[in-house]
Protein backbone atom coordinates (compact mmCIF):
# COMPACT_ATOMS: atom_id res chain seq x y z
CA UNK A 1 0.00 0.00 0.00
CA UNK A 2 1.09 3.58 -0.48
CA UNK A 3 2.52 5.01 2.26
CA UNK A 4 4.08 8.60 2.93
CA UNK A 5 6.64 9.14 5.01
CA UNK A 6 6.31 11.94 7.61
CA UNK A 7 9.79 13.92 6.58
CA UNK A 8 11.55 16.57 9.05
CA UNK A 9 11.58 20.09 7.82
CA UNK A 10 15.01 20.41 5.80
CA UNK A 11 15.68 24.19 4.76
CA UNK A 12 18.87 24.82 2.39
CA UNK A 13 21.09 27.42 2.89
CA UNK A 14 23.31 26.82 -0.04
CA UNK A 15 24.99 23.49 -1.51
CA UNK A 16 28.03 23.62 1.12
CA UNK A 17 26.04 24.18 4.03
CA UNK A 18 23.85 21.14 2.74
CA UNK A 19 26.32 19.09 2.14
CA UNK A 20 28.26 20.06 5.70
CA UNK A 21 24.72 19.31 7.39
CA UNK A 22 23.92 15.76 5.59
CA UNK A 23 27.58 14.71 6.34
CA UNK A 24 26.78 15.57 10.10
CA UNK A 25 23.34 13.93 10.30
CA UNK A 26 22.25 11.10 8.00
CA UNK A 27 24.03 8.08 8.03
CA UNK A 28 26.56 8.72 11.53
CA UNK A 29 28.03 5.29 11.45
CA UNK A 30 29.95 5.85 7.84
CA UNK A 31 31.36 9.05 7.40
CA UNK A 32 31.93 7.98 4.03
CA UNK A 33 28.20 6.89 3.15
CA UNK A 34 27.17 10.14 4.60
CA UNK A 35 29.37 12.14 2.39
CA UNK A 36 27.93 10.63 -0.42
CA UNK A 37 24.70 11.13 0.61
CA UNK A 38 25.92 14.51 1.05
CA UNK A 39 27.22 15.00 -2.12
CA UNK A 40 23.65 13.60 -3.55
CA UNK A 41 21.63 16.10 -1.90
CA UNK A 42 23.85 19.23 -2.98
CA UNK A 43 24.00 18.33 -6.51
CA UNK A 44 20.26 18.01 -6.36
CA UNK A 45 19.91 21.58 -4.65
CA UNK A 46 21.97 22.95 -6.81
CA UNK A 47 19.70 21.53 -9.99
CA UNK A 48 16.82 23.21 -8.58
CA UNK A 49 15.03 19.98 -7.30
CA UNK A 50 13.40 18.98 -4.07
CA UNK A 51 15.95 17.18 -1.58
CA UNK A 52 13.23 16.44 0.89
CA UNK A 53 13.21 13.49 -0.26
CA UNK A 54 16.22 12.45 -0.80
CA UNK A 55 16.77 13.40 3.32
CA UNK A 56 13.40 11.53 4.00
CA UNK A 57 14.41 8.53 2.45
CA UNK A 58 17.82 8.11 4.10
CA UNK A 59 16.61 8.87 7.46
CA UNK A 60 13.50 6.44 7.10
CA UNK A 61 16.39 3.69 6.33
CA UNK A 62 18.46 4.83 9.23
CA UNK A 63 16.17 4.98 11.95
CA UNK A 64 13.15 2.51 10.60
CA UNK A 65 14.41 0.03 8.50
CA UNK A 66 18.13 -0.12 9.73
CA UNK A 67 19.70 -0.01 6.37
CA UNK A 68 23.44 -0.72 5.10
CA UNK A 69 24.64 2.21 4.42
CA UNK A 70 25.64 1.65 1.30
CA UNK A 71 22.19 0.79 0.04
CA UNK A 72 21.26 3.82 1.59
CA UNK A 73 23.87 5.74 -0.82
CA UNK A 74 21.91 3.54 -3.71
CA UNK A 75 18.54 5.00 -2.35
CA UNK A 76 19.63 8.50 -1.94
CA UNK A 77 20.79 8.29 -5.98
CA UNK A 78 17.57 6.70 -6.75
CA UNK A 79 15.15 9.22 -5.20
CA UNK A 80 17.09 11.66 -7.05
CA UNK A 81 17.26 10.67 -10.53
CA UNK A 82 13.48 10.18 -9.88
CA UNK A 83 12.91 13.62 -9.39
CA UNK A 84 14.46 14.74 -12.35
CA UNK A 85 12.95 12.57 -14.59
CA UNK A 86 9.43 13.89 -12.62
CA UNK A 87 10.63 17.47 -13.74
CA UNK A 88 11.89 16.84 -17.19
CA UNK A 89 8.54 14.57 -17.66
CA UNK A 90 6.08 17.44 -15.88
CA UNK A 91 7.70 20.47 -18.16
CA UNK A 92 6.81 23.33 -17.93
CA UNK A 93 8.56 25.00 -14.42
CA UNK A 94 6.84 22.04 -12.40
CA UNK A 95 6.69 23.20 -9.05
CA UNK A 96 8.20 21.37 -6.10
CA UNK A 97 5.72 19.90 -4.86
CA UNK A 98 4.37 18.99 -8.57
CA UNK A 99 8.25 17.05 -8.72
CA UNK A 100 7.57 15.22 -5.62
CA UNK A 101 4.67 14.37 -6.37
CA UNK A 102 5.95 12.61 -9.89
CA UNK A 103 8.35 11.34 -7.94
CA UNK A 104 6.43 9.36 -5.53
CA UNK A 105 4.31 8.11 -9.03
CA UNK A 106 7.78 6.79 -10.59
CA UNK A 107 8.56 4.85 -7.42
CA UNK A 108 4.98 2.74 -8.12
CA UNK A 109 6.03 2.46 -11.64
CA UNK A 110 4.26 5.34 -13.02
CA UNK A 111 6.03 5.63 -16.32
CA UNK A 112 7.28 9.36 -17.80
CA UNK A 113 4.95 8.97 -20.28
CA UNK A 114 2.05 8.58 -17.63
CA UNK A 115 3.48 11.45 -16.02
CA UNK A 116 3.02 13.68 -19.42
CA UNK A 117 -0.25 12.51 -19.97
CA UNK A 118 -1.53 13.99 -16.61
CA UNK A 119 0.20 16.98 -17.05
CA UNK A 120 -1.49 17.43 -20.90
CA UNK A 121 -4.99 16.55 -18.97
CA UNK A 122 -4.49 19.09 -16.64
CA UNK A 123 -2.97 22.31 -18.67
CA UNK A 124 -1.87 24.76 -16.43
CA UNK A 125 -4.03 23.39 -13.43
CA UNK A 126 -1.28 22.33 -10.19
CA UNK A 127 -0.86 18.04 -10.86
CA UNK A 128 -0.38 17.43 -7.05
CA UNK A 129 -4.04 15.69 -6.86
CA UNK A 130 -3.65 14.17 -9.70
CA UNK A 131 -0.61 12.40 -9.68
CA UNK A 132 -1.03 11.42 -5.44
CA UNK A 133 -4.58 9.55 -7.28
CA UNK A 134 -2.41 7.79 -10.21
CA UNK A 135 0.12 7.10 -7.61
CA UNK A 136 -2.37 5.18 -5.08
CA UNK A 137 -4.05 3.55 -8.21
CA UNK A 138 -0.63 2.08 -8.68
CA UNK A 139 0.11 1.49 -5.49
CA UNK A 140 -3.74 -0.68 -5.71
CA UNK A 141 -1.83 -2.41 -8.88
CA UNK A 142 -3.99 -0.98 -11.34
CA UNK A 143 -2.26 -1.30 -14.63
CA UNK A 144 -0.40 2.03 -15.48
CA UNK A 145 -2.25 2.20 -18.73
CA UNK A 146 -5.65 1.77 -17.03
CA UNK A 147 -4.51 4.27 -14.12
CA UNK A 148 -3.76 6.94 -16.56
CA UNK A 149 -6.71 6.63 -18.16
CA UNK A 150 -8.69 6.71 -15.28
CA UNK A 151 -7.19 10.01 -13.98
CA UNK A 152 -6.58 11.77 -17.43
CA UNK A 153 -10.62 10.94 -17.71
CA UNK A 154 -11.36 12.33 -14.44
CA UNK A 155 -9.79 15.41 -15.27
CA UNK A 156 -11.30 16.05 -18.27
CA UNK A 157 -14.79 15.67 -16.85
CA UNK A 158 -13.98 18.24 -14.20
CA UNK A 159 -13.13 16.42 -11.00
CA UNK A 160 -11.84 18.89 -8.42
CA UNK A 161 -8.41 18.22 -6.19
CA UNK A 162 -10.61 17.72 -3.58
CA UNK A 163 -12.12 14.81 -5.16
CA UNK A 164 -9.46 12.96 -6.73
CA UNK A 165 -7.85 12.99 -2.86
CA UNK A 166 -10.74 11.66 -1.72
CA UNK A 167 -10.72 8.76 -4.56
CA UNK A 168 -7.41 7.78 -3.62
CA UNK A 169 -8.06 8.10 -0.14
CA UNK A 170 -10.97 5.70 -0.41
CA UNK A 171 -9.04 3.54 -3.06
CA UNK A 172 -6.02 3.15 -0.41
CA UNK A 173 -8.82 1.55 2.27
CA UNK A 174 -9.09 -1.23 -0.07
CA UNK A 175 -5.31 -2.53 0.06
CA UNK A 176 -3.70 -4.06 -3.12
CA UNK A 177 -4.67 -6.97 -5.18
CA UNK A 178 -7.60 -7.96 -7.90
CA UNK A 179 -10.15 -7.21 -5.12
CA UNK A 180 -8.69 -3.80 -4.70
CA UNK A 181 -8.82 -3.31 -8.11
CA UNK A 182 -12.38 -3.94 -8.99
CA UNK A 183 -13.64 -1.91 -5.65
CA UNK A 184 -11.47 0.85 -7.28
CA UNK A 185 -12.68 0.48 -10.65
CA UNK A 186 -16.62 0.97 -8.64
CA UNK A 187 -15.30 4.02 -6.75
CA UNK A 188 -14.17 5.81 -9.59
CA UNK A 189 -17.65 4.66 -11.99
CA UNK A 190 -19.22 6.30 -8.54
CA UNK A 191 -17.30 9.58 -9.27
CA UNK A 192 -18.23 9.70 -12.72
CA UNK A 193 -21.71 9.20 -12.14
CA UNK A 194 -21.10 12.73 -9.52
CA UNK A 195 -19.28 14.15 -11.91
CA UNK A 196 -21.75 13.37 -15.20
CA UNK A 197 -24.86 15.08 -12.27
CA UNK A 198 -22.90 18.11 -11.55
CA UNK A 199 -22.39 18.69 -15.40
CA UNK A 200 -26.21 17.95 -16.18
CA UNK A 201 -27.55 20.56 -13.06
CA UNK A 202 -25.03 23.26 -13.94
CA UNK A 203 -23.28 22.60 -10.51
CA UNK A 204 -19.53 23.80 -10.04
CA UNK A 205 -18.40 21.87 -7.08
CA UNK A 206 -19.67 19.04 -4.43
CA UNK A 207 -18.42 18.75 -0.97
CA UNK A 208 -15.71 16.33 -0.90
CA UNK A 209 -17.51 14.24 1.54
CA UNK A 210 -20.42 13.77 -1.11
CA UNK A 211 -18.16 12.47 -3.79
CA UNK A 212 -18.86 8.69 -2.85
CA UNK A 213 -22.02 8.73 -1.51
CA UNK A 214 -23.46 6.91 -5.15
CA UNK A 215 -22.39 3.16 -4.27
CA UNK A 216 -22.70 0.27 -6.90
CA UNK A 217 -25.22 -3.01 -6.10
CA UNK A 218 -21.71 -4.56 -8.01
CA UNK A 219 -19.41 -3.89 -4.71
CA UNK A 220 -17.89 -7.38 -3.80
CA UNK A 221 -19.03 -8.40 -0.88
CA UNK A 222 -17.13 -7.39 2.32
CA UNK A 223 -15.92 -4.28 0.46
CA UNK A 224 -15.57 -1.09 2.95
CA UNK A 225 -17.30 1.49 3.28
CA UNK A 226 -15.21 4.78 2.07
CA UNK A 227 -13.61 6.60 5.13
CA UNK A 228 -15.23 9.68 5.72
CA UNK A 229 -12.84 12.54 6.64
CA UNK A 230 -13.51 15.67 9.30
């Protein structure tokens, strides 16, 4: 299941003083895995890109998952070249959290071509929604050709941010696996059915706690109700 990691605030000064503070902090039993690291997260400063999560990552594997440092290192290089191929693939001046965001997609095998699609969908509109939806579809193993479709479709009809998070909010309760798959595939013929009612009454906007209130008789049995958030 998709998970996001809770990431301490990390403010850059300038490459040096990143790459003094990484060496200091991430990875304290090998100086020369943290200088690495180091070196990882300046070059990515320097290119403009997010390094929150590049410093997430390593200190999840540090302090949660106990990694070798040197597959840290691995990580650290990972994380970055997936946020520049998030940038190059979300063109034009993606914002940070728009990288991130295409980031997190890549890492459930969102491919750079799924990652232009979205952006085409959307235009000029911020992708954040959008991709955090494709990313949980993925994350749900929905195909990435049937994941893009879904939220390139859902974009086009008009679905607000607020209602793609609370798709993939919903679609997250329902774990991973075929079953997942077909709840999600009812949750999002629920949406479109909102979305298709809002478009036929001239209505701009539903309360993001309305979204899912149209269930299918189809549900498989047992399937969850969708959470419903404060």
């Amino acid at each position: 299941m998709y998970c996001r990691l809770m990431v301490v605030a990390f403010v850059v000064g300038s490459s040096h003083a990143v790459a003094a503070q990484e060496n200091t902090l991430l990875i304290p039993s090998d100086r020369e895995a943290s200088a690495q690291v180091a070196s990882i997260v300046a070059s990515a400063a320097a290119a403009g890109l997010p390094t929150n999560p590049i410093v997430g990552k390593v200190r999840y594997g540090v302090n949660i998952t106990r990694s070798k440092p040197r597959d840290l290192v691995a990580a650290a290089r990972l994380v970055a070249e997936r946020l520049e191929i998030a940038r190059t693939s979300l063109e034009p001046s993606p914002s940070h959290p728009e990288i991130e965001a295409g980031a997190s997609a890549l890492a459930e095998k969102a491919t750079p071509d799924a990652l232009k699609a979205v952006r085409h969908a959307s235009g000029s509109q911020p992708v954040v929604e959008p991709l955090g939806l494709l990313t949980q579809l993925l994350a749900s193993r929905v195909s990435v050709k049937r994941a893009t479709a879904i939220v390139t479709d859902l974009i086009k009809r008009g679905a607000t941010p607020q209602q793609l998070v609370a798709l993939g909010n919903d679609v997250g309760s329902f774990g991973s696996g075929d079953a997942a798959v077909a709840a999600a595939e009812i949750r999002v013929r629920g949406l479109i059915a909102v979305l298709a009612a809002q478009g036929a009454s001239g209505t701009a906007t539903v309360a993001p706690a309305d979204a899912f209130t149209i269930k299918s008789a189809s549900a498989p049995p047992g399937t969850p109700p969708p959470p419903r958030r404060p």
